[in-house]
PDB file of N, CA and C in Angstrom:
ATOM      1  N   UNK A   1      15.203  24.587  37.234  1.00  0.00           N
ATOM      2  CA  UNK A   1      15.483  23.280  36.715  1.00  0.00           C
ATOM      3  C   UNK A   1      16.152  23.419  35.354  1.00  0.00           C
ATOM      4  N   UNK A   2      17.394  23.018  35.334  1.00  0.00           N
ATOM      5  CA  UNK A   2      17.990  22.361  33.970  1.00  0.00           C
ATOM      6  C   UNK A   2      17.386  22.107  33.129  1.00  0.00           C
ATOM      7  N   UNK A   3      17.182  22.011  31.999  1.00  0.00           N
ATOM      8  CA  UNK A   3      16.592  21.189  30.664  1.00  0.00           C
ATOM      9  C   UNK A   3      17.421  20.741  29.774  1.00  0.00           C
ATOM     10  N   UNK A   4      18.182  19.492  29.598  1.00  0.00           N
ATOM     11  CA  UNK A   4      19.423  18.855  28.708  1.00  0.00           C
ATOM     12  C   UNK A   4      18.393  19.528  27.171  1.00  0.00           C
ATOM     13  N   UNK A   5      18.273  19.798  26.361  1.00  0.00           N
ATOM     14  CA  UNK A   5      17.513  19.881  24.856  1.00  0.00           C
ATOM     15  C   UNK A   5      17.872  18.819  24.099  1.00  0.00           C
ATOM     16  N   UNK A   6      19.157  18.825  24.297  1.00  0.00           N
ATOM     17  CA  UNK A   6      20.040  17.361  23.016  1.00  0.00           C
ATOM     18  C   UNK A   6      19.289  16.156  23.454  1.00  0.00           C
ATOM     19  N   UNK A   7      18.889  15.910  25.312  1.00  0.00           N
ATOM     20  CA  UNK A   7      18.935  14.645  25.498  1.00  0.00           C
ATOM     21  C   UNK A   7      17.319  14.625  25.587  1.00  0.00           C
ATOM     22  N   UNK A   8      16.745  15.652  25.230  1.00  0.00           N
ATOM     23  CA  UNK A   8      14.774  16.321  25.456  1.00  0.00           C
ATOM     24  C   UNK A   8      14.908  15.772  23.569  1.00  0.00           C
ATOM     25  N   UNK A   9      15.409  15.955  22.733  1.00  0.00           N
ATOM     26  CA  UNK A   9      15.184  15.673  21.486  1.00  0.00           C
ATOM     27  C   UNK A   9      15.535  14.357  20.781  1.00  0.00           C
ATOM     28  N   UNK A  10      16.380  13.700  21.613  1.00  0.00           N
ATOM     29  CA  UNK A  10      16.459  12.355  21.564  1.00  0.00           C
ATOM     30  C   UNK A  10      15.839  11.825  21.931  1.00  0.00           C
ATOM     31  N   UNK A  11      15.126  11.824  22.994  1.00  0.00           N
ATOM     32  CA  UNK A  11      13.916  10.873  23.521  1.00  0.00           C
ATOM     33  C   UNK A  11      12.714  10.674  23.047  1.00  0.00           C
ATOM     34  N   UNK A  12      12.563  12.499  22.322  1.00  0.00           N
ATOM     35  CA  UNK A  12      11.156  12.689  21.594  1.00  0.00           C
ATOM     36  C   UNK A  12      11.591  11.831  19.906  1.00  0.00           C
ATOM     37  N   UNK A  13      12.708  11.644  19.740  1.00  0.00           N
ATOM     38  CA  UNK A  13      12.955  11.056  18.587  1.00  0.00           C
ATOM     39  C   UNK A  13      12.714   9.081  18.851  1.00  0.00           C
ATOM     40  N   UNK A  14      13.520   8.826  19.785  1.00  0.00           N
ATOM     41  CA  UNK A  14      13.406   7.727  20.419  1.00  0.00           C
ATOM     42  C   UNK A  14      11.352   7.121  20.796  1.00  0.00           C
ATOM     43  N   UNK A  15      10.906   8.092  21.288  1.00  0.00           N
ATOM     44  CA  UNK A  15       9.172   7.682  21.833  1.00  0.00           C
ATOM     45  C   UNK A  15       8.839   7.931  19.445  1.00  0.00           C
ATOM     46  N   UNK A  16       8.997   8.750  19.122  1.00  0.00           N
ATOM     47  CA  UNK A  16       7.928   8.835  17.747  1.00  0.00           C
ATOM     48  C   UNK A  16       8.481   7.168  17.170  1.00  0.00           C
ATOM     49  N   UNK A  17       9.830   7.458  16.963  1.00  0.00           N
ATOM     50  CA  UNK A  17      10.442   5.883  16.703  1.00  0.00           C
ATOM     51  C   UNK A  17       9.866   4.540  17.234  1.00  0.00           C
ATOM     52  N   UNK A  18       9.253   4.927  18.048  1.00  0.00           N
ATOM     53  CA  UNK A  18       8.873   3.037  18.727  1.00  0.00           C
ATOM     54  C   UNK A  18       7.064   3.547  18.351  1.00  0.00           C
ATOM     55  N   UNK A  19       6.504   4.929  18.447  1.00  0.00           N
ATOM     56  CA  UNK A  19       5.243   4.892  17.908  1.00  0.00           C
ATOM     57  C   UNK A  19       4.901   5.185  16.760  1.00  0.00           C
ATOM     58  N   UNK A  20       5.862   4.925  15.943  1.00  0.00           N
ATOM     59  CA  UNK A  20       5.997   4.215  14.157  1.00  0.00           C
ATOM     60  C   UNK A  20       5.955   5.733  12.832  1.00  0.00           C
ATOM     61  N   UNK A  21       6.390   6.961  14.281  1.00  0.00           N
ATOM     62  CA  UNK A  21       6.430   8.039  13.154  1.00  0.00           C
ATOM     63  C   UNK A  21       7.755   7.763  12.459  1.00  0.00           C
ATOM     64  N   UNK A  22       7.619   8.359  10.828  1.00  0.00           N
ATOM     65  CA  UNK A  22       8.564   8.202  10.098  1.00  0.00           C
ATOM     66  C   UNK A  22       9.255   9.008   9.164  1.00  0.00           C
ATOM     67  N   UNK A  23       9.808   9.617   8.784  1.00  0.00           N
ATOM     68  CA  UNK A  23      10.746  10.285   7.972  1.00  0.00           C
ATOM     69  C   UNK A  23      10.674   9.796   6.547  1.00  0.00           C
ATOM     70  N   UNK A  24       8.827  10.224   6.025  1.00  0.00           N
ATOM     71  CA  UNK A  24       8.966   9.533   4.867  1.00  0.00           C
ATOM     72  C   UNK A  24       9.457  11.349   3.949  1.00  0.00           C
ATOM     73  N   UNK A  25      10.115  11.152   2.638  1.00  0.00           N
ATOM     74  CA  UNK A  25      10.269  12.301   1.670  1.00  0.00           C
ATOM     75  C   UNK A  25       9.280  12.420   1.004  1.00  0.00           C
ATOM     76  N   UNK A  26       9.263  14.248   0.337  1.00  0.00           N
ATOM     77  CA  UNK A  26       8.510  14.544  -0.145  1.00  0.00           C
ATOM     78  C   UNK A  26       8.865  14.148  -1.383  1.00  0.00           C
ATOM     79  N   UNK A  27       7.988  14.294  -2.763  1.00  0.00           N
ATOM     80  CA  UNK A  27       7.980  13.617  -3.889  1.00  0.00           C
ATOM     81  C   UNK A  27       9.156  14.894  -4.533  1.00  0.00           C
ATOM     82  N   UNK A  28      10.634  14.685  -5.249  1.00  0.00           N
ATOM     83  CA  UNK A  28      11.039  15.811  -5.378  1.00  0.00           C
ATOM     84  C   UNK A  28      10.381  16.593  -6.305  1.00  0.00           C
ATOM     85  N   UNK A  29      10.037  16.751  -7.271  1.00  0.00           N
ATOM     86  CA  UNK A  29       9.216  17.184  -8.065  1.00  0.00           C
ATOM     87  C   UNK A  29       8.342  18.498  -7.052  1.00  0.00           C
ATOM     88  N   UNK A  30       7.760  17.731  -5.829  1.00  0.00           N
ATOM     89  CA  UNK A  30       7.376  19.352  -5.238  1.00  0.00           C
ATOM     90  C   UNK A  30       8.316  19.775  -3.941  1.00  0.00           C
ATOM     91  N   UNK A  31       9.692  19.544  -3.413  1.00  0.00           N
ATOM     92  CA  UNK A  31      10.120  20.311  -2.340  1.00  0.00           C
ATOM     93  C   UNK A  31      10.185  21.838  -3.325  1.00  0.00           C
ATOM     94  N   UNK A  32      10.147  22.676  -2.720  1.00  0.00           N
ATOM     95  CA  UNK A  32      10.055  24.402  -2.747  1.00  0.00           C
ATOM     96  C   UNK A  32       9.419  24.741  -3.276  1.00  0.00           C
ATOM     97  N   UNK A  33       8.188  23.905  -3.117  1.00  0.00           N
ATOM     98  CA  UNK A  33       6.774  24.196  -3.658  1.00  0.00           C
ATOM     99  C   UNK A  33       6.063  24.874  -2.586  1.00  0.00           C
ATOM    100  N   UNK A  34       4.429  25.443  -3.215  1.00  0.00           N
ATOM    101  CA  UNK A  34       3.942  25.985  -2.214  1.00  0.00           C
ATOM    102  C   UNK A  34       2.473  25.274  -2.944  1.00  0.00           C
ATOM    103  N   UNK A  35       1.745  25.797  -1.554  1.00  0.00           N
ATOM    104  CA  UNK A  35       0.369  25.012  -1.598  1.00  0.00           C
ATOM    105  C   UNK A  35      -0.402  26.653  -1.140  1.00  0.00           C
ATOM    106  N   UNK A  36      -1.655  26.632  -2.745  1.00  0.00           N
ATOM    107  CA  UNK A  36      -1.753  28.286  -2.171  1.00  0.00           C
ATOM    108  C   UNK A  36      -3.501  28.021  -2.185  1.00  0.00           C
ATOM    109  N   UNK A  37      -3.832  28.755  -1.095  1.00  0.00           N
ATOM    110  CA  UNK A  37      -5.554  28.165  -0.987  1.00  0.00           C
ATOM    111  C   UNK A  37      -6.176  29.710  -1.269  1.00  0.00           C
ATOM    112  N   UNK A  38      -6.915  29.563  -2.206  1.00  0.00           N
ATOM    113  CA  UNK A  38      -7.307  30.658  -2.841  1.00  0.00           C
ATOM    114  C   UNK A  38      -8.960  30.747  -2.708  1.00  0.00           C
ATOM    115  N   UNK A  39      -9.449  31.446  -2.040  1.00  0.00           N
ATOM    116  CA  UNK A  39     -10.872  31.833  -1.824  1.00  0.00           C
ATOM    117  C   UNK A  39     -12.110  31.999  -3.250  1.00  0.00           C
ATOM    118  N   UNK A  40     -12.915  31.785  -2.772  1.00  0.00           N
ATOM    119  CA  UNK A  40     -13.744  32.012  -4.388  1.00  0.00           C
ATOM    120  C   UNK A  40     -13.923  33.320  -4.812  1.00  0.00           C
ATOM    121  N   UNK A  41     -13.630  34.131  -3.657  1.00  0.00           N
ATOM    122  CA  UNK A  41     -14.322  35.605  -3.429  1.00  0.00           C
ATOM    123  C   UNK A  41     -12.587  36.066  -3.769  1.00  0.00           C
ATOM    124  N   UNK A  42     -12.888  36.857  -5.248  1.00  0.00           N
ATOM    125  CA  UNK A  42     -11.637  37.650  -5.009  1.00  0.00           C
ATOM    126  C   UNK A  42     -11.035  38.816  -4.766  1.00  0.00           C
ATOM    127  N   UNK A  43     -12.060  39.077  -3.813  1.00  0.00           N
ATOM    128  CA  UNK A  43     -11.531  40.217  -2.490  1.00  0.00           C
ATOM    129  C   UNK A  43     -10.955  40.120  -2.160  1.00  0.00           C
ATOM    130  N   UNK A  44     -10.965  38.298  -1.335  1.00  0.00           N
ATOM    131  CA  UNK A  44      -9.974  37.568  -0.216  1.00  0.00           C
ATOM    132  C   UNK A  44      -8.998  37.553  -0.433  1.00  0.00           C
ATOM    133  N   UNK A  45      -7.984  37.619   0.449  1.00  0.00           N
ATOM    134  CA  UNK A  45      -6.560  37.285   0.275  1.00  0.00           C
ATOM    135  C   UNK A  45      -6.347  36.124   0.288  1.00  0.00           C
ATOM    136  N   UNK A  46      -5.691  35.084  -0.439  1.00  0.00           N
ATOM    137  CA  UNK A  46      -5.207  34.054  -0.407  1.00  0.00           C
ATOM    138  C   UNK A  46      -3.780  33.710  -0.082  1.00  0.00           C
ATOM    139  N   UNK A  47      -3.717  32.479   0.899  1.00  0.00           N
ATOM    140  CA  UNK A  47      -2.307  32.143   1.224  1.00  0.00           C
ATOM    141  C   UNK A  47      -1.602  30.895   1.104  1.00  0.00           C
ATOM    142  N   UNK A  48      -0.738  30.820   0.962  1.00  0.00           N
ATOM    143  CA  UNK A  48       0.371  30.313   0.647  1.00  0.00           C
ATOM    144  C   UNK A  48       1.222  29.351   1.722  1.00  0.00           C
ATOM    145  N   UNK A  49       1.218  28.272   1.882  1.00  0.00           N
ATOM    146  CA  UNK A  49       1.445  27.195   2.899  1.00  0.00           C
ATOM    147  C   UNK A  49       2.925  26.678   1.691  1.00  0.00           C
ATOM    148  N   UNK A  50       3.964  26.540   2.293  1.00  0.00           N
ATOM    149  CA  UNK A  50       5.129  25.544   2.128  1.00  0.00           C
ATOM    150  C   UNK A  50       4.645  24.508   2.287  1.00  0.00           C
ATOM    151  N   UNK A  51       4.852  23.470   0.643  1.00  0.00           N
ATOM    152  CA  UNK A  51       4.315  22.417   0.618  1.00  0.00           C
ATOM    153  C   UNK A  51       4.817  21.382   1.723  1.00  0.00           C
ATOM    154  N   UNK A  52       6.682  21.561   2.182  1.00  0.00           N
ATOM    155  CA  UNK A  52       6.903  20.716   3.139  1.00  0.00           C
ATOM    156  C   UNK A  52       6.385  20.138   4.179  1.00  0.00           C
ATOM    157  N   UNK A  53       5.623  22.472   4.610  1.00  0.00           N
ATOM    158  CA  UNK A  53       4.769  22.038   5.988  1.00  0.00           C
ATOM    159  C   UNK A  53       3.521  21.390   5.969  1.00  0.00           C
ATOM    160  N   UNK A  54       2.997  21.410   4.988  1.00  0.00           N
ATOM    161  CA  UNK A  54       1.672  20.783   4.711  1.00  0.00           C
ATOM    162  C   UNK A  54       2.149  19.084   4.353  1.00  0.00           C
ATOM    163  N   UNK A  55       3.095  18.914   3.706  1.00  0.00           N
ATOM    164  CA  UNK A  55       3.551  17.302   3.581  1.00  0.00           C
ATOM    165  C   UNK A  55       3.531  16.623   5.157  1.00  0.00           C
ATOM    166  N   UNK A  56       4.250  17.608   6.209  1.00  0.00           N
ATOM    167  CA  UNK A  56       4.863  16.784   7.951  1.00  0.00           C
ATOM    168  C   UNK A  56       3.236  16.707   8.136  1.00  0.00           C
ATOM    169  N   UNK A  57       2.460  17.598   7.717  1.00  0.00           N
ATOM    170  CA  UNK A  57       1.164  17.149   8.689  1.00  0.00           C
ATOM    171  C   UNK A  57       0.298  16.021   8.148  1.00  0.00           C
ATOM    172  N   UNK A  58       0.257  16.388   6.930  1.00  0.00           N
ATOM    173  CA  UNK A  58      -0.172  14.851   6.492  1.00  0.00           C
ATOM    174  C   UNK A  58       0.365  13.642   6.786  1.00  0.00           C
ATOM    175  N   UNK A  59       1.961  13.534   6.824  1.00  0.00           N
ATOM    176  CA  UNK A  59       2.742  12.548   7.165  1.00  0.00           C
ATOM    177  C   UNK A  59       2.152  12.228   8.552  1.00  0.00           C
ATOM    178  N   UNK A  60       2.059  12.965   9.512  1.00  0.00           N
ATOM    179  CA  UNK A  60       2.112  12.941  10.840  1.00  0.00           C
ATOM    180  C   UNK A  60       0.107  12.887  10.827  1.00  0.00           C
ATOM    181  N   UNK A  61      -0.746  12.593  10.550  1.00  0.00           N
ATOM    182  CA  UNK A  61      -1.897  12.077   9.930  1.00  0.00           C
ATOM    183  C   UNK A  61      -2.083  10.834   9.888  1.00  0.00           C
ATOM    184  N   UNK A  62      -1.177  10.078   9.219  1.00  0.00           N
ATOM    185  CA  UNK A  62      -1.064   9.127   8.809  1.00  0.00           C
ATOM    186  C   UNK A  62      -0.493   8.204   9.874  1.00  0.00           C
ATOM    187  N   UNK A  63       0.618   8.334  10.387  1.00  0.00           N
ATOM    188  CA  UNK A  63       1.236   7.908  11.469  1.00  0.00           C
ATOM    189  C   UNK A  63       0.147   7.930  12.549  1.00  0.00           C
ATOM    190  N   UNK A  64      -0.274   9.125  12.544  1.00  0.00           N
ATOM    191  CA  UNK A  64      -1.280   8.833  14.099  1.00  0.00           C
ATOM    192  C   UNK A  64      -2.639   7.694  13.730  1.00  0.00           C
ATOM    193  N   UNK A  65      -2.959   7.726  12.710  1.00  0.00           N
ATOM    194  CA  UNK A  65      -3.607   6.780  12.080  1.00  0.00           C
ATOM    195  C   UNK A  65      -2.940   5.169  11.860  1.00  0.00           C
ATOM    196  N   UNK A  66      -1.816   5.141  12.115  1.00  0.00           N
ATOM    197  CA  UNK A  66      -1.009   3.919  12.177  1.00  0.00           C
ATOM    198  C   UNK A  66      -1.088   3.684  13.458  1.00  0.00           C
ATOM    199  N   UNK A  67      -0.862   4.611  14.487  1.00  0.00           N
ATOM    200  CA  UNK A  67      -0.651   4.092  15.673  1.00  0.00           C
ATOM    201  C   UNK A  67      -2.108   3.651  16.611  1.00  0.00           C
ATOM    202  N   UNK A  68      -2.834   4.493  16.241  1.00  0.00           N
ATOM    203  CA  UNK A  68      -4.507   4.271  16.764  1.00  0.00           C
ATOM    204  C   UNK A  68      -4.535   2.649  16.118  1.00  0.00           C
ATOM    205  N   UNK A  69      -4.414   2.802  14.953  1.00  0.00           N
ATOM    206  CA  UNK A  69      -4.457   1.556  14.236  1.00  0.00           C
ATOM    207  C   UNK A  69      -4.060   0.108  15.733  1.00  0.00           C
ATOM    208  N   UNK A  70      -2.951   0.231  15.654  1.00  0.00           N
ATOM    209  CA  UNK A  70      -2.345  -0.697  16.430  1.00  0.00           C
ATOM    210  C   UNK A  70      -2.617  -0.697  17.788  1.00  0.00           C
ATOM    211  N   UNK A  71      -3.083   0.217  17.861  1.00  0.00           N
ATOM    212  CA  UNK A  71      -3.712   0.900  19.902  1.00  0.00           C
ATOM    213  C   UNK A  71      -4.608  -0.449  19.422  1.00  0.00           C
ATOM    214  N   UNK A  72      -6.137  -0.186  18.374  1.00  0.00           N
ATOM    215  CA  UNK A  72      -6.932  -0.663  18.514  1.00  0.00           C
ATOM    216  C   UNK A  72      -7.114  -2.200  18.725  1.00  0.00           C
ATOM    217  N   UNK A  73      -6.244  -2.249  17.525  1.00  0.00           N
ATOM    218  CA  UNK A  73      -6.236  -4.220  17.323  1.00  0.00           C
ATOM    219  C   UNK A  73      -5.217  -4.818  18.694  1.00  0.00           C
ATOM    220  N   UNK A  74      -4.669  -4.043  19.142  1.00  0.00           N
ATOM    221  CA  UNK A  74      -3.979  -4.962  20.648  1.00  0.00           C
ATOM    222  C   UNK A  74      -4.705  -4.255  21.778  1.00  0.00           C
ATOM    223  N   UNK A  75      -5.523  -3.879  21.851  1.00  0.00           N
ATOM    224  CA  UNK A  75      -6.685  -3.443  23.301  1.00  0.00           C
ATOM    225  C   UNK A  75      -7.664  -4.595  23.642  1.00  0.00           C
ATOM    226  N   UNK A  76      -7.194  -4.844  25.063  1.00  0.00           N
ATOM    227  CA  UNK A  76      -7.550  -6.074  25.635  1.00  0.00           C
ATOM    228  C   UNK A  76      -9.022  -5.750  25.469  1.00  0.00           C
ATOM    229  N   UNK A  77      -9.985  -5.262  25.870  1.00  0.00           N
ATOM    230  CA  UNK A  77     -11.332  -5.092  26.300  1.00  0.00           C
ATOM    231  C   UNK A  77     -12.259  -5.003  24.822  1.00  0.00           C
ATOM    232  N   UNK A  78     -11.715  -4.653  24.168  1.00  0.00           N
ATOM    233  CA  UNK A  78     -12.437  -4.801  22.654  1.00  0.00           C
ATOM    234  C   UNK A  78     -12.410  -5.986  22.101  1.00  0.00           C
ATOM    235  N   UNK A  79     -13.891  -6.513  21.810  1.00  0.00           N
ATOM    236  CA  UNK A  79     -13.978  -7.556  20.848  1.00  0.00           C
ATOM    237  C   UNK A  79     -13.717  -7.548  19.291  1.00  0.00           C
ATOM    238  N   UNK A  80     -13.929  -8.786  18.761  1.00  0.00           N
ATOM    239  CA  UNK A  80     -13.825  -8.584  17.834  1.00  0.00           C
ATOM    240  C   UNK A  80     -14.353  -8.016  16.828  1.00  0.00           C
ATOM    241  N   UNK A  81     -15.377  -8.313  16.851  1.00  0.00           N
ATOM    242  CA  UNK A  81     -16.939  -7.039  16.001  1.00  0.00           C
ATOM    243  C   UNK A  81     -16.189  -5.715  16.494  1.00  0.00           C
ATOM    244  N   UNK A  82     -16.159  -5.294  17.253  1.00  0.00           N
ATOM    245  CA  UNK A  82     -15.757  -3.651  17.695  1.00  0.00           C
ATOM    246  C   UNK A  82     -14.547  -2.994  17.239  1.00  0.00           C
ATOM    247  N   UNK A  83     -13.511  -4.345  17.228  1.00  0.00           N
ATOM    248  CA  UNK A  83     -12.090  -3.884  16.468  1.00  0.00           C
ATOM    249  C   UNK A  83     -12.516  -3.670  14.931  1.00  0.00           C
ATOM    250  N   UNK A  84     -13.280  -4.930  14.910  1.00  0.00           N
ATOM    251  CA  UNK A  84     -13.739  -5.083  12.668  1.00  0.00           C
ATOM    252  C   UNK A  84     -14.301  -3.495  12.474  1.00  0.00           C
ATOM    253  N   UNK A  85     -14.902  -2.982  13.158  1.00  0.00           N
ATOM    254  CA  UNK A  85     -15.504  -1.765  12.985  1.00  0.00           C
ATOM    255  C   UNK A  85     -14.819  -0.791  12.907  1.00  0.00           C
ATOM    256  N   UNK A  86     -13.983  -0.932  14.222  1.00  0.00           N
ATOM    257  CA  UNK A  86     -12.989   0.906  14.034  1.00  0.00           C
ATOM    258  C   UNK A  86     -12.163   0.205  13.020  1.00  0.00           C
ATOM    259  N   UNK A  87     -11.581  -0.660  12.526  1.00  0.00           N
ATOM    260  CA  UNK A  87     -10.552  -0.703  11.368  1.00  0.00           C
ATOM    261  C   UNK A  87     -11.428  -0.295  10.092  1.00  0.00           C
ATOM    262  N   UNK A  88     -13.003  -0.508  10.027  1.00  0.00           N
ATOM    263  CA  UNK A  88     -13.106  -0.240   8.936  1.00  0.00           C
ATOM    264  C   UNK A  88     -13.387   1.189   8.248  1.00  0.00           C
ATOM    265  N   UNK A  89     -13.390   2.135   9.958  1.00  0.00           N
ATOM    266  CA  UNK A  89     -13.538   3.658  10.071  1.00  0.00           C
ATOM    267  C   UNK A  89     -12.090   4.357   9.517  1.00  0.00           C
ATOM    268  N   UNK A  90     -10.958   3.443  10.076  1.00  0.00           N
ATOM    269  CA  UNK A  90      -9.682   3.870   9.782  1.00  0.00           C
ATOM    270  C   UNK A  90      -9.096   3.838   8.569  1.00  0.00           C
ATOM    271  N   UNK A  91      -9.910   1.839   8.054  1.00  0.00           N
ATOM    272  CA  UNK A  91      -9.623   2.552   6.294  1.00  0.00           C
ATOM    273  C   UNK A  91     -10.084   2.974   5.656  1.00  0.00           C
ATOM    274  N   UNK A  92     -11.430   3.790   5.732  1.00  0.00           N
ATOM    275  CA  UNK A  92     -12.056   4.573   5.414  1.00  0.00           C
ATOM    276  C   UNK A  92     -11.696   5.842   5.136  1.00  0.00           C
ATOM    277  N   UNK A  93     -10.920   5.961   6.606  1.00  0.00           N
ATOM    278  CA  UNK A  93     -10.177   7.378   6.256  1.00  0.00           C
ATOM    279  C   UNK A  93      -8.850   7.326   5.652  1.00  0.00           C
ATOM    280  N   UNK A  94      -8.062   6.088   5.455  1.00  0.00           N
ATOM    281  CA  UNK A  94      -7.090   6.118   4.642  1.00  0.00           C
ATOM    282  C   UNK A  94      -7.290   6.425   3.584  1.00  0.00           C
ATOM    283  N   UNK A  95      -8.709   5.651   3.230  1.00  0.00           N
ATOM    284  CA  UNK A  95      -9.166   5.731   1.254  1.00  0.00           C
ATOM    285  C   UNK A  95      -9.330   7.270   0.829  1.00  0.00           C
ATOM    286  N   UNK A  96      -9.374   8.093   1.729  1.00  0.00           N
ATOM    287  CA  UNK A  96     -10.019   9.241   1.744  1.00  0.00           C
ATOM    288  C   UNK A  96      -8.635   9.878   1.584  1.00  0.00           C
ATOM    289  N   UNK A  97      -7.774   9.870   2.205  1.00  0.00           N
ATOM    290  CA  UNK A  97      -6.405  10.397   1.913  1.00  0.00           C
ATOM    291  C   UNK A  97      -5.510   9.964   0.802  1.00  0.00           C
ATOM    292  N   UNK A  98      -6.114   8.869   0.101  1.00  0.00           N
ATOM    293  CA  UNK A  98      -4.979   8.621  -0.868  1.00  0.00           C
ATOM    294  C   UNK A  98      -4.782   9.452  -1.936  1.00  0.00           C
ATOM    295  N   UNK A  99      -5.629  10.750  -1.732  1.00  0.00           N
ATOM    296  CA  UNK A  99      -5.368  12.039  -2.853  1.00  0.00           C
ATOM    297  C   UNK A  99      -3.972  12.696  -2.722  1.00  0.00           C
ATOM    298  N   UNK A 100      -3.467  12.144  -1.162  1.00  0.00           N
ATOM    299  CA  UNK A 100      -2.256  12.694  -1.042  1.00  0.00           C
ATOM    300  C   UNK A 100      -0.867  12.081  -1.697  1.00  0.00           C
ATOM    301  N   UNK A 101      -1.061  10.730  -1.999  1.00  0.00           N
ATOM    302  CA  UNK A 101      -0.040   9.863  -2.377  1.00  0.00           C
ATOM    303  C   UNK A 101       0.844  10.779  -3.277  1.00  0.00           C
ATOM    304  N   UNK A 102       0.394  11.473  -4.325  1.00  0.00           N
ATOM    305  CA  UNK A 102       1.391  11.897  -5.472  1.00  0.00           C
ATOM    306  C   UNK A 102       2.385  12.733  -4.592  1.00  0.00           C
ATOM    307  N   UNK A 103       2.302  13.204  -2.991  1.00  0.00           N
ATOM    308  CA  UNK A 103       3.628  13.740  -2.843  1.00  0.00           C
ATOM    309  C   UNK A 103       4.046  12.875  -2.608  1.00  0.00           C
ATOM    310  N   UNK A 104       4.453  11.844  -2.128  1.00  0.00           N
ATOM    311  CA  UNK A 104       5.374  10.846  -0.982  1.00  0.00           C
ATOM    312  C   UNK A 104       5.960  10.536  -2.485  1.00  0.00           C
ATOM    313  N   UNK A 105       7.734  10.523  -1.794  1.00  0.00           N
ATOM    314  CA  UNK A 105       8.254  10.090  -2.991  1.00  0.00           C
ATOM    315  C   UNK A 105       8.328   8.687  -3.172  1.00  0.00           C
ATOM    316  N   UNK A 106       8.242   7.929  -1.915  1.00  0.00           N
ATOM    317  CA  UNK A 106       8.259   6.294  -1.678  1.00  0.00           C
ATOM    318  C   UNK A 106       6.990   5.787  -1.923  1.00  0.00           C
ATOM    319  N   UNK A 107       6.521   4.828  -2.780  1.00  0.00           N
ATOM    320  CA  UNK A 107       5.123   4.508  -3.014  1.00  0.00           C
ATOM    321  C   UNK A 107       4.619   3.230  -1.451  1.00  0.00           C
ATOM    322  N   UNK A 108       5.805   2.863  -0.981  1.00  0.00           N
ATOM    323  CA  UNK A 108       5.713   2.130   0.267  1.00  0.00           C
ATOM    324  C   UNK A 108       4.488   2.721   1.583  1.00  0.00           C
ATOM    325  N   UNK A 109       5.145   4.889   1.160  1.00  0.00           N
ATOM    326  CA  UNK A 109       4.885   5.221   2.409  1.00  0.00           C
ATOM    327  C   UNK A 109       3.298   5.906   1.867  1.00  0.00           C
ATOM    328  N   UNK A 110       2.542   5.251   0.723  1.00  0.00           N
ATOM    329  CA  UNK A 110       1.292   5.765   0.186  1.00  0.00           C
ATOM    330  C   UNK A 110      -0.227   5.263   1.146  1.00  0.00           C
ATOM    331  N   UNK A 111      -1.079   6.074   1.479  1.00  0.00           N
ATOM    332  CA  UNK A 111      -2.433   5.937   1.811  1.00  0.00           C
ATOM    333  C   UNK A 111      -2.705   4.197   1.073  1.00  0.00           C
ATOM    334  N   UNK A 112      -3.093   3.568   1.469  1.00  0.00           N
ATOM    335  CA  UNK A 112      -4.121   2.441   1.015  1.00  0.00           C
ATOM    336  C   UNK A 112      -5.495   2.512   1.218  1.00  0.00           C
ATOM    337  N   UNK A 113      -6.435   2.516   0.750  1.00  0.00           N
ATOM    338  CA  UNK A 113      -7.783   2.070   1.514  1.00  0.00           C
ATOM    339  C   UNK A 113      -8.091   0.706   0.952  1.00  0.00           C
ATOM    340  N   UNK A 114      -9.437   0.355   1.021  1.00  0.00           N
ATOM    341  CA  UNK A 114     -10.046  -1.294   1.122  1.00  0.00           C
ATOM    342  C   UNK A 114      -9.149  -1.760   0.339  1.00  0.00           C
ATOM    343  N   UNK A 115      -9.334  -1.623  -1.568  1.00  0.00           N
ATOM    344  CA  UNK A 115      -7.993  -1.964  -2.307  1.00  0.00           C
ATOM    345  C   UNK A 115      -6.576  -2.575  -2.280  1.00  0.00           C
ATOM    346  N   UNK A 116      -6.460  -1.462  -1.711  1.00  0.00           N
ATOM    347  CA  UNK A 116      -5.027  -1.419  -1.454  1.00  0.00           C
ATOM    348  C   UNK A 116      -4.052  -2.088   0.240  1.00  0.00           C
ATOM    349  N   UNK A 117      -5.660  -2.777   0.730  1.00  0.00           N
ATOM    350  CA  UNK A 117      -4.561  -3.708   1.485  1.00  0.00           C
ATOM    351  C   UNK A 117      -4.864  -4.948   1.362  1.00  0.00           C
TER     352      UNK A 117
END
């Protein structure tokens, strides 16, 4: 079997696009940065993560947290008490991520929790 790739990467661009992933930037201040996790024990070797790659997963965190978001509040079979609940699990865990905000260079594309919506 064939595999088009051009027309396999458009579609996967096309499906993240309608399930609200986004192309937010990193804050410039850190692109060619690194994120280095350093053990207490300094035996250990410690390593070194490209802040970019650690930015897509948070980004992509967040998004899946947007989209559950919206799964939840339009799911026929859930009441309302049950939706009030998982939203308040979800901004829970937003509040919990807003340590990440200082990369995003757009303050649009920042964590909110209770506060902040």
């Amino acid at each position: 079997m064939d595999i088009d790739y051009g027309m396999l990467k458009q579609a996967l661009r096309e499906v993240l696009a309608e399930e609200g992933a986004s192309d937010s930037p990193l804050a410039k201040r850190f692109r060619g940065g690194t994120l280095e996790l350093r053990p207490a024990d300094p035996s250990l070797q410690s390593r070194e993560l490209p802040l970019e790659e650690f930015f897509k997963k948070v980004v992509r965190v967040r998004d899946a947290l947007r989209v559950l978001e919206q799964k939840i509040n339009g799911h026929e079979r859930l009441g309302p008490e049950d939706k009030k609940v998982l939203q308040g699990y979800i901004t829970r865990a937003y509040g919990t991520l807003t340590s990440f905000n200082l990369l995003f260079q757009e303050k649009d594309d920042h964590f909110r929790g209770q506060r902040g919506k």
